[in-house]
N, C-alpha and C. Protein backbone atom coordinates (compact mmCIF):
# COMPACT_ATOMS: atom_id res chain seq x y z
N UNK A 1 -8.29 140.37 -124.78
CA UNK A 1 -6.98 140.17 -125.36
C UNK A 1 -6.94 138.80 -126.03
N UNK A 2 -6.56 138.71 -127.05
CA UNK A 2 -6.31 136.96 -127.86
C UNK A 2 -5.35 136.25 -127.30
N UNK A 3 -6.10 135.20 -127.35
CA UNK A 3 -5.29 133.93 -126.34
C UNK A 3 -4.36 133.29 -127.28
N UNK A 4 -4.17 131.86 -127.20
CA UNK A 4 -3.39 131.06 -127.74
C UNK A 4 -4.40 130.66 -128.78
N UNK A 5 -5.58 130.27 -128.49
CA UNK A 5 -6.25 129.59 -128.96
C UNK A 5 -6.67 130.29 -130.29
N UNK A 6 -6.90 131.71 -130.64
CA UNK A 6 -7.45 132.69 -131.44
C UNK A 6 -5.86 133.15 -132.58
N UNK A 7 -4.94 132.79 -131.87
CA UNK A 7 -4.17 133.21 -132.26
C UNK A 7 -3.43 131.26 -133.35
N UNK A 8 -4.00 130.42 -132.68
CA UNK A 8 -3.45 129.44 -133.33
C UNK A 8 -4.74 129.19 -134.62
N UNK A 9 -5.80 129.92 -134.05
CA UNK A 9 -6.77 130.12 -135.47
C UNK A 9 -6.31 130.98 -136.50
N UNK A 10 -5.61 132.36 -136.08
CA UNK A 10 -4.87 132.97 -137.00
C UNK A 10 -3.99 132.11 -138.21
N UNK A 11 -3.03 131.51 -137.21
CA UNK A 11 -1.58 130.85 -137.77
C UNK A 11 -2.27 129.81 -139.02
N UNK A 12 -3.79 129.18 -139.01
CA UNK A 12 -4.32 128.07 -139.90
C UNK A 12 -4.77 128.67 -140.60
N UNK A 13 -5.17 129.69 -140.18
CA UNK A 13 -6.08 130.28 -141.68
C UNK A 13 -4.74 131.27 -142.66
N UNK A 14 -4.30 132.04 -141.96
CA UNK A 14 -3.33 132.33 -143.04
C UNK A 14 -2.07 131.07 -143.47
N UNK A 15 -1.61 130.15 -142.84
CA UNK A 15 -1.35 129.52 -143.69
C UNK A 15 -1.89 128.73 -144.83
N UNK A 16 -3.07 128.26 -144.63
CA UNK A 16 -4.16 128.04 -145.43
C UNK A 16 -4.29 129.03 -146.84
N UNK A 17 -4.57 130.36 -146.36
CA UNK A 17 -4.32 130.60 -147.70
C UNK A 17 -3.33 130.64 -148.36
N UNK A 18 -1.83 130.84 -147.59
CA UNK A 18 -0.86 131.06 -148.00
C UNK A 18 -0.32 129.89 -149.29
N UNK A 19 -1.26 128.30 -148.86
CA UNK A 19 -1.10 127.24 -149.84
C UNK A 19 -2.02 127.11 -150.99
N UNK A 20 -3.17 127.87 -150.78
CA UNK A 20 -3.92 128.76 -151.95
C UNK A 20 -3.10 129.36 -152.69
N UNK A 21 -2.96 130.57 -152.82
CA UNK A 21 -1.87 131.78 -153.19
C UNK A 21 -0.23 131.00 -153.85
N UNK A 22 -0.06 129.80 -153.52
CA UNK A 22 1.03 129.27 -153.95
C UNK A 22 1.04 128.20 -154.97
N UNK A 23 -0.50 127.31 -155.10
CA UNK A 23 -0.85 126.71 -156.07
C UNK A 23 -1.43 127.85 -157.12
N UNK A 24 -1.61 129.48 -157.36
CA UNK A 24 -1.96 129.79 -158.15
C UNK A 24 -3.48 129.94 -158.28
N UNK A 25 -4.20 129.61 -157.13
CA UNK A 25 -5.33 129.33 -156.91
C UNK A 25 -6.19 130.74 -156.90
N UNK A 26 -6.14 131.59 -157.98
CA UNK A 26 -7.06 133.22 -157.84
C UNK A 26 -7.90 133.29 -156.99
N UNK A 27 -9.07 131.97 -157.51
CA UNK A 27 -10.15 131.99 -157.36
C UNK A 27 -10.73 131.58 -155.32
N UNK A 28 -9.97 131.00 -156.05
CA UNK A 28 -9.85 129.97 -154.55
C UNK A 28 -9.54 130.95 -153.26
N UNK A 29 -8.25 131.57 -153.44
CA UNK A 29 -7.44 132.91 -152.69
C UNK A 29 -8.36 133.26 -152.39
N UNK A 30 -9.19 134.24 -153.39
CA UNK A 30 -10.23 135.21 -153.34
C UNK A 30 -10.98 134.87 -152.53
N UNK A 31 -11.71 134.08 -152.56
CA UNK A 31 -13.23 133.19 -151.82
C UNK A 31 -12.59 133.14 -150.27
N UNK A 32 -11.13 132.04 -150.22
CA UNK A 32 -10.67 132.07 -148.54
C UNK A 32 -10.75 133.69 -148.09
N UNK A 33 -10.54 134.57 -148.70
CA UNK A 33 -10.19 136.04 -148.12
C UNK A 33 -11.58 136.79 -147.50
N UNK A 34 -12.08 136.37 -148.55
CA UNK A 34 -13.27 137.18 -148.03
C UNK A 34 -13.99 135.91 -146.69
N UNK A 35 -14.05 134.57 -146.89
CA UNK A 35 -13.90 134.36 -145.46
C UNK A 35 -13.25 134.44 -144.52
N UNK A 36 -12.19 134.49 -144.50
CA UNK A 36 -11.27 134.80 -143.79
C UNK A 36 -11.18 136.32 -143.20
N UNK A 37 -11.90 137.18 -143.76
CA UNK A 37 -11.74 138.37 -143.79
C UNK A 37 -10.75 139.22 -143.63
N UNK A 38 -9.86 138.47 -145.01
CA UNK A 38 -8.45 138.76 -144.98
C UNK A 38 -8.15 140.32 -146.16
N UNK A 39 -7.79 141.15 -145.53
CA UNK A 39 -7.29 142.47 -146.38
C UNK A 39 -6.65 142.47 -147.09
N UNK A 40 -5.52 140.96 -147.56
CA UNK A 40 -4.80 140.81 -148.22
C UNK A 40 -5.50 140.41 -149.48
N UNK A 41 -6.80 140.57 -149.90
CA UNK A 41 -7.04 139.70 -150.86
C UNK A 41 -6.47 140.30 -152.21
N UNK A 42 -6.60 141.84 -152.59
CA UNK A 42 -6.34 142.17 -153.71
C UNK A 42 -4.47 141.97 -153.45
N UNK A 43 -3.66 142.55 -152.90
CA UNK A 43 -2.49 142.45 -152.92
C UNK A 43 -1.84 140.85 -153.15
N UNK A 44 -2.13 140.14 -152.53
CA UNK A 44 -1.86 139.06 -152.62
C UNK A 44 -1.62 138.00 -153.72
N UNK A 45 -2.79 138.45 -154.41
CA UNK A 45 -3.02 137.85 -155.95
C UNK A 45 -2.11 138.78 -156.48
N UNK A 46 -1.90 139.99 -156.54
CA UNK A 46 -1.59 140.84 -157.23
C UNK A 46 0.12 140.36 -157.11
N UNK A 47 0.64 140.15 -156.05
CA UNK A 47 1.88 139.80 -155.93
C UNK A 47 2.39 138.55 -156.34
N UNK A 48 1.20 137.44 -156.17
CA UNK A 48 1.72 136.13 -156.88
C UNK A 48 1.48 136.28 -158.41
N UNK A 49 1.38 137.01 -159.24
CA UNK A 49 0.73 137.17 -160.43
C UNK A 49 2.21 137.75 -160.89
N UNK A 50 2.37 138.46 -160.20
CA UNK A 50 3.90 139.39 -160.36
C UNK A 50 5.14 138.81 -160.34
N UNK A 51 4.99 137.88 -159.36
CA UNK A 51 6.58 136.97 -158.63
C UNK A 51 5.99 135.90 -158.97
N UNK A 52 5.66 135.52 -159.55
CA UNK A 52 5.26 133.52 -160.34
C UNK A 52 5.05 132.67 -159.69
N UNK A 53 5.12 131.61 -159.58
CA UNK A 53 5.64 130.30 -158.90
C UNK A 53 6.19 130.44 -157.64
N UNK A 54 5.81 130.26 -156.56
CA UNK A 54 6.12 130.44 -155.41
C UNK A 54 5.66 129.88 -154.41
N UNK A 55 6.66 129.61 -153.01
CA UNK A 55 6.37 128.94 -151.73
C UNK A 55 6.80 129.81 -150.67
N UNK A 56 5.65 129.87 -149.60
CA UNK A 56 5.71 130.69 -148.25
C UNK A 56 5.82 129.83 -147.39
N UNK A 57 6.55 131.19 -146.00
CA UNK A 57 6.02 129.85 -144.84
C UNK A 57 6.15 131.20 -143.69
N UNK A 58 5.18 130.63 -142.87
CA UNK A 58 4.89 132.14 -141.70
C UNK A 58 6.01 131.77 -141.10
N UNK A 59 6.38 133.23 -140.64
CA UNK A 59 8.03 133.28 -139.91
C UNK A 59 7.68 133.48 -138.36
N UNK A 60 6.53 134.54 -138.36
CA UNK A 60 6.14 134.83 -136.83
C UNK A 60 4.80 135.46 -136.88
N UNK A 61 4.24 135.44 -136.13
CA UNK A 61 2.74 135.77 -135.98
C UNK A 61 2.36 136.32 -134.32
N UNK A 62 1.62 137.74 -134.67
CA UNK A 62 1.62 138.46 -133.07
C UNK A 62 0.02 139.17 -133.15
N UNK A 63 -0.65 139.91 -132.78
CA UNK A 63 -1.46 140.74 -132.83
C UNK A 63 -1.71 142.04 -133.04
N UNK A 64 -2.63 143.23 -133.14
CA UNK A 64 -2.61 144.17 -132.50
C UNK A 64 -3.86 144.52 -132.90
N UNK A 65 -4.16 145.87 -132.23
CA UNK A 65 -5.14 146.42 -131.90
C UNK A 65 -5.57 147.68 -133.31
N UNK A 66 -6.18 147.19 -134.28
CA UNK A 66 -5.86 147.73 -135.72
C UNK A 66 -7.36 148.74 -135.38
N UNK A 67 -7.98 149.39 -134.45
CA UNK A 67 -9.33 150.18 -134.04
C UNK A 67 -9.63 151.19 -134.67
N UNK A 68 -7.99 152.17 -134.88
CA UNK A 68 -7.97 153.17 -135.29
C UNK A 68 -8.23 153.21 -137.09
N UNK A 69 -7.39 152.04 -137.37
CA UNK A 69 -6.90 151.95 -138.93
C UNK A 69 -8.32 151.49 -139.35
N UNK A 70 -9.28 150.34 -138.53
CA UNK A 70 -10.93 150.66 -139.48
C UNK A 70 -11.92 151.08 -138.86
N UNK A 71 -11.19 152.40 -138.09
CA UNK A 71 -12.64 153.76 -137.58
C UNK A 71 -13.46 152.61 -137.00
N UNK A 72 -12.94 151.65 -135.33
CA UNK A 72 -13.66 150.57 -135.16
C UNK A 72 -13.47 150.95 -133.49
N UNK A 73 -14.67 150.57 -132.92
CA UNK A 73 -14.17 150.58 -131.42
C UNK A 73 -13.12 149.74 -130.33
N UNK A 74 -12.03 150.31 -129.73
CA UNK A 74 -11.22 149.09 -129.23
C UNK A 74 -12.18 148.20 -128.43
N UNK A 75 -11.34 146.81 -128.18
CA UNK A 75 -10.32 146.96 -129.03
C UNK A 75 -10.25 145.85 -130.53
N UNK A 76 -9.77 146.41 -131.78
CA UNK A 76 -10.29 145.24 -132.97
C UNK A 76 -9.33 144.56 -132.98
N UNK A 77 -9.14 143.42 -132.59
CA UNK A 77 -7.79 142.67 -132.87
C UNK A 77 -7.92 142.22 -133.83
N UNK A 78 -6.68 142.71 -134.57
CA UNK A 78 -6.27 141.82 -136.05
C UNK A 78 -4.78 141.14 -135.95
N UNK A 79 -4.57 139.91 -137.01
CA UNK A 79 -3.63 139.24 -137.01
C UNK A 79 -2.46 139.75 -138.00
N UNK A 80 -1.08 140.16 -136.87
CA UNK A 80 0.14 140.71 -137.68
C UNK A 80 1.36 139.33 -137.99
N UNK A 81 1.40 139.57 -139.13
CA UNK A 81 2.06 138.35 -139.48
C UNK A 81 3.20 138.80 -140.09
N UNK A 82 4.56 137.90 -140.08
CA UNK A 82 5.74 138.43 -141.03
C UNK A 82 6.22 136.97 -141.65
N UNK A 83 6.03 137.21 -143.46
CA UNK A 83 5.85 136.08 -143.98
C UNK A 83 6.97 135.97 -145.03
N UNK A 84 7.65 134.78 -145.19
CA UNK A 84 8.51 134.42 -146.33
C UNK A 84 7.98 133.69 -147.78
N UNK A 85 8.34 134.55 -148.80
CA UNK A 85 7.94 134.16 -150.18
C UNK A 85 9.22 133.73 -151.01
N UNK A 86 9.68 132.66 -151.29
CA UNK A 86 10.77 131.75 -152.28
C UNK A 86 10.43 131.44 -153.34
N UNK A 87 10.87 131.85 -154.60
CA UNK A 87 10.21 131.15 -155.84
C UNK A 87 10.29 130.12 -155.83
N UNK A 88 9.81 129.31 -156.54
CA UNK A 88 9.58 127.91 -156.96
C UNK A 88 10.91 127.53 -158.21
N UNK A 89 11.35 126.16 -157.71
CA UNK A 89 12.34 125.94 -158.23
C UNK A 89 11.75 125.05 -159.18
């Protein structure tokens, strides 16, 4: 089960990219994602490309057990996040 510790690795790396993704950074995004081995990579760009200029900030961050969703043996913990996007003033 993920501790504090795995889970406060979560909270840095997606905010991390989240300050990628907000400077406009494609390239940059891209590269953190695939280290990160973040699923968000195509959407993400795809949404800041769409909604412009913009600032996030993680609202809450939890886990779960995503085994089924990549045909993976339990249990795969992945990081569930619920995130705020504000345009840029």
């Amino acid at each position: 089960m993920p501790d504090s510790t795995g889970l406060g690795l979560a909270r840095r790396t997606i905010e991390a990219g989240m300050e990628i993704l907000a400077r406009g950074d494609y390239w940059g995004y891209n590269t953190h994602c695939v280290e990160a081995k973040s699923d968000a990579r195509d959407a993400g760009q795809v949404f800041r490309y769409l909604r412009g200029p913009m600032h996030g900030r993680l609202l809450d961050l939890t886990y779960t057990d995503a085994a089924a969703l990549y045909n993976s043996p339990p249990p795969t913990w992945v990081a569930a996040a619920l995130m705020e996007w504000q345009p840029q003033l």
